[in-house]
Protein backbone atom coordinates (compact mmCIF):
# COMPACT_ATOMS: atom_id res chain seq x y z
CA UNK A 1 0.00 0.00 0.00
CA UNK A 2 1.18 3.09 -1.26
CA UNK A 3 2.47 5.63 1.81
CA UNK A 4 0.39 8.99 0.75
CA UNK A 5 1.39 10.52 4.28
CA UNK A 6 5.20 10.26 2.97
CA UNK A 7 4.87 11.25 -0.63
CA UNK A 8 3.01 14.58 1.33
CA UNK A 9 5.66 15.54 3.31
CA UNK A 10 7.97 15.28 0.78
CA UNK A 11 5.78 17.55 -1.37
CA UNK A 12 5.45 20.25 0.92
CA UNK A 13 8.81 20.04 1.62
CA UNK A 14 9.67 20.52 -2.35
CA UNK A 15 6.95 23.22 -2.57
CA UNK A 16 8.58 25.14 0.51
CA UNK A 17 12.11 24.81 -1.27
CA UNK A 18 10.66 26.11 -4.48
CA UNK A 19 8.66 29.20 -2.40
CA UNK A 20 12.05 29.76 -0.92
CA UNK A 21 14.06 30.17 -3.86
CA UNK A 22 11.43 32.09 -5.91
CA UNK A 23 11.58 34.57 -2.97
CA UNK A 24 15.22 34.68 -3.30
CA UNK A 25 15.09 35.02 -7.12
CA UNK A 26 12.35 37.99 -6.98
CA UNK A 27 14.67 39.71 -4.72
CA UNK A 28 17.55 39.07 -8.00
CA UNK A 29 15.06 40.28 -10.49
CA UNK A 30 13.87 43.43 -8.53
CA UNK A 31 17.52 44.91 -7.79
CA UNK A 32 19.36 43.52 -10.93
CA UNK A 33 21.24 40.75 -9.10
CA UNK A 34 22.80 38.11 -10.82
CA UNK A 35 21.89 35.04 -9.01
CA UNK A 36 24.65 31.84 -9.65
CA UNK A 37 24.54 28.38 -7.54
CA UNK A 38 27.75 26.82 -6.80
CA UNK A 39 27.37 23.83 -4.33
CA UNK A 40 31.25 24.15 -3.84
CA UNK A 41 30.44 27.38 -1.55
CA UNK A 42 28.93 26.45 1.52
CA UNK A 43 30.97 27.38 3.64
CA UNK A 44 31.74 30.33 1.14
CA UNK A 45 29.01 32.01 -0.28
CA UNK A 46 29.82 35.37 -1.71
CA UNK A 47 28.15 38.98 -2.52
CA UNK A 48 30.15 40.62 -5.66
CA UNK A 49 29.42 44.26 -5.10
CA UNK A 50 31.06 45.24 -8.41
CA UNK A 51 29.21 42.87 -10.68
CA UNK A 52 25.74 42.69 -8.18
CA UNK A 53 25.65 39.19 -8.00
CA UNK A 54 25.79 36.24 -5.31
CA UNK A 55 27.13 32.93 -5.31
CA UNK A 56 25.48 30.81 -3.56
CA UNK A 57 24.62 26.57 -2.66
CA UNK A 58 21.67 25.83 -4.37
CA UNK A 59 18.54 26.09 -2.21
CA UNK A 60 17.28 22.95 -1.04
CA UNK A 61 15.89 23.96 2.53
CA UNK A 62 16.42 26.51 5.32
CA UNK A 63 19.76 26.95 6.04
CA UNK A 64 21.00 27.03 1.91
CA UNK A 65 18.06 29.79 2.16
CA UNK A 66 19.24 31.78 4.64
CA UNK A 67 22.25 31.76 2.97
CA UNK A 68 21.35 32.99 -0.08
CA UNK A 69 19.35 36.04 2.15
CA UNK A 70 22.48 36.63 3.93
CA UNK A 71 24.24 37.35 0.63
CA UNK A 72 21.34 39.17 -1.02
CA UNK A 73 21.67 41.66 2.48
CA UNK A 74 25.37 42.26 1.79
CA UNK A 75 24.08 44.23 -1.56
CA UNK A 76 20.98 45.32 -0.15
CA UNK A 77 21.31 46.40 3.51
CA UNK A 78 22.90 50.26 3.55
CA UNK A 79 25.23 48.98 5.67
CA UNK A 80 25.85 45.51 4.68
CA UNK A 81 29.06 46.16 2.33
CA UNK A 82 32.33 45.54 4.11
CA UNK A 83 33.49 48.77 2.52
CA UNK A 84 30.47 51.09 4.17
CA UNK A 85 31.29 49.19 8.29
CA UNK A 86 33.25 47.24 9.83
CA UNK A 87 33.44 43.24 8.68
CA UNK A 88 31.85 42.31 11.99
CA UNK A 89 29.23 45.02 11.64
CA UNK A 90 28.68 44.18 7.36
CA UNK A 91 27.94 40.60 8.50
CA UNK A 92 25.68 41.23 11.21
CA UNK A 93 23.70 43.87 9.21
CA UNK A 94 23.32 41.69 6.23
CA UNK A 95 22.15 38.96 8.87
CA UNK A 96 19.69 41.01 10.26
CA UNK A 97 18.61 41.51 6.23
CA UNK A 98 17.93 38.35 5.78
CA UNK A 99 16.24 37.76 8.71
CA UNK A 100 14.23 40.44 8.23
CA UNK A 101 13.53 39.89 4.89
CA UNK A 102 12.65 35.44 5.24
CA UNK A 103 9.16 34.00 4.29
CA UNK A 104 10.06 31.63 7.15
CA UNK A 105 11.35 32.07 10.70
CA UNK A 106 14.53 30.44 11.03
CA UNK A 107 14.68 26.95 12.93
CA UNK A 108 17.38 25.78 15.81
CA UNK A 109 19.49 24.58 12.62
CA UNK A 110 19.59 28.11 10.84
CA UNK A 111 20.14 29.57 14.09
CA UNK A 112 23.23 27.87 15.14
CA UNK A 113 24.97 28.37 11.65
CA UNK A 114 24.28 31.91 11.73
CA UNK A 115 25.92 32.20 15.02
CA UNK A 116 29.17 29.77 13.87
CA UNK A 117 29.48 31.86 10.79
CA UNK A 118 29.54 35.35 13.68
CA UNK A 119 31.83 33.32 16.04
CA UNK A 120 34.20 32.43 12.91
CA UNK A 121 34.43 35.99 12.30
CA UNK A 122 35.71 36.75 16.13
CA UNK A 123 38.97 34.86 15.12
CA UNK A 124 40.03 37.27 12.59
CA UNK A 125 39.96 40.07 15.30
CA UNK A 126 43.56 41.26 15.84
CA UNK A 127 44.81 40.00 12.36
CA UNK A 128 43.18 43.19 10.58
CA UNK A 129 41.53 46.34 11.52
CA UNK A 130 38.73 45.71 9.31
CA UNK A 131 37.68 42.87 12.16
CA UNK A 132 37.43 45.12 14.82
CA UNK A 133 35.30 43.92 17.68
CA UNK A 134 31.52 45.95 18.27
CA UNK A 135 30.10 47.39 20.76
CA UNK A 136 28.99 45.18 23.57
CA UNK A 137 25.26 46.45 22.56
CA UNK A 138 25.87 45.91 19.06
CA UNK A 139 23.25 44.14 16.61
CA UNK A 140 26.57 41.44 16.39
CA UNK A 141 26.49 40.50 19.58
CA UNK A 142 22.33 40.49 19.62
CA UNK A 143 22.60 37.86 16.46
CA UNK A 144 25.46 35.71 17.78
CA UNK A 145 24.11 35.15 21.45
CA UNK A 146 20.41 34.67 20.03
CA UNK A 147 18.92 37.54 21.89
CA UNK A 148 17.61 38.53 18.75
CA UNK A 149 15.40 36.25 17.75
């Protein structure tokens, strides 16, 4: 007998993936952003603010999405471009883009990578000026310790 409860969930989940990255490729089309998918860059998605356009994983659920966000906020966040703050600051404003910015709220999963990618940042302080540390009230610290949310 054929499972219908299974071949449901895995529907909605495919519907939800392709809600996501239509909302992510709306944002492309309304702000002249190139959009490109390069499952090599997990762990190093980009925003090109010379060419407007992000690389990104492909989206295939929440955290890929909030990627993809993430990068979208670096070029559209007024103070998401490394050049215009800090790169502790540019990261936590283009954070607070996506977040801001999601069809979805972001799960425990999403959560913790957003603050690994913040924490990952921290090491960098003290090898460049650019990674200077924020104020102690800072949106940075808000994001990375989850008082945010």
């Amino acid at each position: 007998m054929k499972d219908y409860k299974k071949d449901a969930r895995q529907l909605r989940t495919r519907l939800k993936n392709a809600n996501m990255k239509i909302h992510v490729m709306q944002f492309c089309m309304d702000y002249d952003i190139e959009f490109s998918v390069n499952n090599n860059c997990y762990e190093e998605a980009l925003a090109d603010f010379e060419d407007r356009r992000i690389e990104v994983p492909e989206i295939l659920g929440d955290v890929t999405y909030f990627i993809s966000l993430h990068e979208l906020g670096h070029l559209l966040h007024p103070l998401g471009c490394p050049l215009k703050s800090s790169v502790l600051e540019a990261e936590s404003y283009a954070w607070e883009w996506a977040l801001k910015n999601s069809i979805i709220s972001p799960n425990k999963k999403v959560k913790t990578m957003i603050s690994r990618c913040l924490q990952r940042y921290c090491d960098y302080v003290g090898s460049d000026r650019r990674y200077k540390i924020p104020n102690k009230k800072d949106l940075f610290w808000k994001i990375l310790d989850g008082r945010y949310y």
